[in-house]
C-alpha atoms as a PDB file:
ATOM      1  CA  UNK A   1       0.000   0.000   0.000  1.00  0.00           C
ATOM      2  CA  UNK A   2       1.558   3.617  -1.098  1.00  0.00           C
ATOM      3  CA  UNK A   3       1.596   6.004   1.947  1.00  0.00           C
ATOM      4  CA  UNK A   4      -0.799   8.908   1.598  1.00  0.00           C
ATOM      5  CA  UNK A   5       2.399  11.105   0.771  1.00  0.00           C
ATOM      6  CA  UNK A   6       2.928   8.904  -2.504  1.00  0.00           C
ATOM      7  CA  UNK A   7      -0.572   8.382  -3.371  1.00  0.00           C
ATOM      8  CA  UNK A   8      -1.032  12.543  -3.219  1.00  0.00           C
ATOM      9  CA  UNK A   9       1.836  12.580  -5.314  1.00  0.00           C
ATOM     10  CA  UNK A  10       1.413   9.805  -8.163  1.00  0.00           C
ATOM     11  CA  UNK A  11      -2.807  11.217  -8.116  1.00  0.00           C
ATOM     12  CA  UNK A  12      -1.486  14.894  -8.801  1.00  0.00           C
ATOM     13  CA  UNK A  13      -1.049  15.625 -12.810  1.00  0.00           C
ATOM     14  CA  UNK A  14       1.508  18.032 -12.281  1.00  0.00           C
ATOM     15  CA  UNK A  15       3.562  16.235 -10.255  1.00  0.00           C
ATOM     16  CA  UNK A  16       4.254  13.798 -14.030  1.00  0.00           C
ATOM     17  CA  UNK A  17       6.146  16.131 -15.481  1.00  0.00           C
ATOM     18  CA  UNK A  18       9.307  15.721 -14.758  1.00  0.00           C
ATOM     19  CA  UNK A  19       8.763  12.073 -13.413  1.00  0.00           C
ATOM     20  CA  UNK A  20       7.349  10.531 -16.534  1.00  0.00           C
ATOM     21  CA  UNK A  21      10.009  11.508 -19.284  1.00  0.00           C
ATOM     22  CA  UNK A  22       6.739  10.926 -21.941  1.00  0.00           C
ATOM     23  CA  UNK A  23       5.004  13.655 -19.981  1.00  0.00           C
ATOM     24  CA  UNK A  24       5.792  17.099 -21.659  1.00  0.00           C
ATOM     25  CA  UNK A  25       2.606  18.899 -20.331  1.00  0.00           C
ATOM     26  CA  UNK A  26      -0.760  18.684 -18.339  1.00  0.00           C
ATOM     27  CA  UNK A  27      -3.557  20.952 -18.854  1.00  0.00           C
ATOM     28  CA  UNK A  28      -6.878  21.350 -17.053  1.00  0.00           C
ATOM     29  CA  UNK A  29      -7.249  20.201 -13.375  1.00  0.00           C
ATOM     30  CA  UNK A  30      -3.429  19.219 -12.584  1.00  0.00           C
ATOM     31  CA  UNK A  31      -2.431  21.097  -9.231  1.00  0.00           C
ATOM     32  CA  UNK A  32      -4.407  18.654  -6.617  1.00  0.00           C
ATOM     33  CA  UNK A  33      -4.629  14.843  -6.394  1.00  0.00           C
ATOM     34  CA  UNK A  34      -7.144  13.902  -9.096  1.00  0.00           C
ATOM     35  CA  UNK A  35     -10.143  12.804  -7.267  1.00  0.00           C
ATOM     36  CA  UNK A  36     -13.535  10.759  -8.826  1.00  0.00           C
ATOM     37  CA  UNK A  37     -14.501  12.026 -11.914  1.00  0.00           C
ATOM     38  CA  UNK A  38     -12.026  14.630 -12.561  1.00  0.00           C
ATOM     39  CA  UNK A  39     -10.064  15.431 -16.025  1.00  0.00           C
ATOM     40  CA  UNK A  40      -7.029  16.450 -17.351  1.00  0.00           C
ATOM     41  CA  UNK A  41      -5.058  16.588 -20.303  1.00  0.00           C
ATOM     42  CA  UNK A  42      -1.333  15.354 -20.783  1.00  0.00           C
ATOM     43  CA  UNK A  43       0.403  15.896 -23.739  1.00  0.00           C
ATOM     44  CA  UNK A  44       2.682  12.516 -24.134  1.00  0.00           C
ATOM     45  CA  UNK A  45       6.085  12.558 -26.647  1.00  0.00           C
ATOM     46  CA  UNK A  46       6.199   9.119 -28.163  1.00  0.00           C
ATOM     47  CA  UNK A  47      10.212   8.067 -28.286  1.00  0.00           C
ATOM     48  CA  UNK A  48       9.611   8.698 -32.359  1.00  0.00           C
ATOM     49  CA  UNK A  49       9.688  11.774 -31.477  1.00  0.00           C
ATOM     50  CA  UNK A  50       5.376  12.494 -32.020  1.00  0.00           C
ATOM     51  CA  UNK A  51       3.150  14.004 -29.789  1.00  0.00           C
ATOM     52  CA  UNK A  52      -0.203  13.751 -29.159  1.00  0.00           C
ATOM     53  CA  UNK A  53      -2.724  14.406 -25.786  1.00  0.00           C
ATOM     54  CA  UNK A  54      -4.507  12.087 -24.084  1.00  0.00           C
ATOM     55  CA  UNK A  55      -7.582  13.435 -21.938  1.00  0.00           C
ATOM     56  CA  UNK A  56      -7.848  11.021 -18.782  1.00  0.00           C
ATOM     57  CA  UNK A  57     -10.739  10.545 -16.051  1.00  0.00           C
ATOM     58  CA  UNK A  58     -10.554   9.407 -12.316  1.00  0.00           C
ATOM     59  CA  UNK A  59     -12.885   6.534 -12.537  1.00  0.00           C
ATOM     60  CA  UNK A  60     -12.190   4.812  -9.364  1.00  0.00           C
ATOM     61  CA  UNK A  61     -10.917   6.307  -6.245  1.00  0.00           C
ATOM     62  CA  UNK A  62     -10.812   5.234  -2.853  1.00  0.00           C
ATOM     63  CA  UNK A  63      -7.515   6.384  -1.346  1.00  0.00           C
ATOM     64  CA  UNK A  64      -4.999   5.068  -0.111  1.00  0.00           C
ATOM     65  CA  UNK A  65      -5.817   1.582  -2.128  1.00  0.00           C
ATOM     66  CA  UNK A  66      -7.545   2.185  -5.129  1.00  0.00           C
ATOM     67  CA  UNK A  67      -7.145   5.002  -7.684  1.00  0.00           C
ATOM     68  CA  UNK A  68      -8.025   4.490 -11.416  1.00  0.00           C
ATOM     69  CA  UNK A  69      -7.890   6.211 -14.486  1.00  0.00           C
ATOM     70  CA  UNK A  70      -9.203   5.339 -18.036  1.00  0.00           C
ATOM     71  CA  UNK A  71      -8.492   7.409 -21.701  1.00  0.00           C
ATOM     72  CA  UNK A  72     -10.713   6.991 -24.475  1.00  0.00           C
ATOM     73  CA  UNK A  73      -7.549   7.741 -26.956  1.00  0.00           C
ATOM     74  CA  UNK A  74      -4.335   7.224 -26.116  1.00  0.00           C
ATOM     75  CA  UNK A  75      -2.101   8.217 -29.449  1.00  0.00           C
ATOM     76  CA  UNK A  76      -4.670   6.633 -31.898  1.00  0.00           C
ATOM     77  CA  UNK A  77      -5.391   3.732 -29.794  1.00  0.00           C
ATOM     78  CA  UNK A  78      -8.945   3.631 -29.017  1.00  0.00           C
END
């Protein structure tokens, strides 16, 4: 089980750039831990060098065990 420390940190968008070298940007609701049905954007550089945004939803949250997140488009991937 993550601590509540890491779980604030991992469920905050902001906190991937930086972390996540694919994460070049987040737009939208970043600055707090993402809670149930919140949304963001993060714009992801694919190692060919493309980029492209994925929008992503809390779907599931029930800290500190269970936080989930879906996309409905992740780089032309439905």
């Amino acid at each position: 089980m993550l601590s509540s420390e890491a779980l604030e940190f991992v469920t905050t968008p902001d906190n991937w750039m930086g972390t996540h070298p694919a994460t070049k940007a987040v737009r939208g609701e970043t600055e707090n831990p993402a809670g149930l049905g919140m949304h963001w954007l993060e714009v992801i550089e694919a190692p060919s060098g493309r980029q492209f945004e994925a929008e992503w939803w809390v779907v599931k949250a029930d800290a500190p065990t269970l936080w989930e997140i879906q996309t409905d488009n992740f780089g032309g991937i439905p």
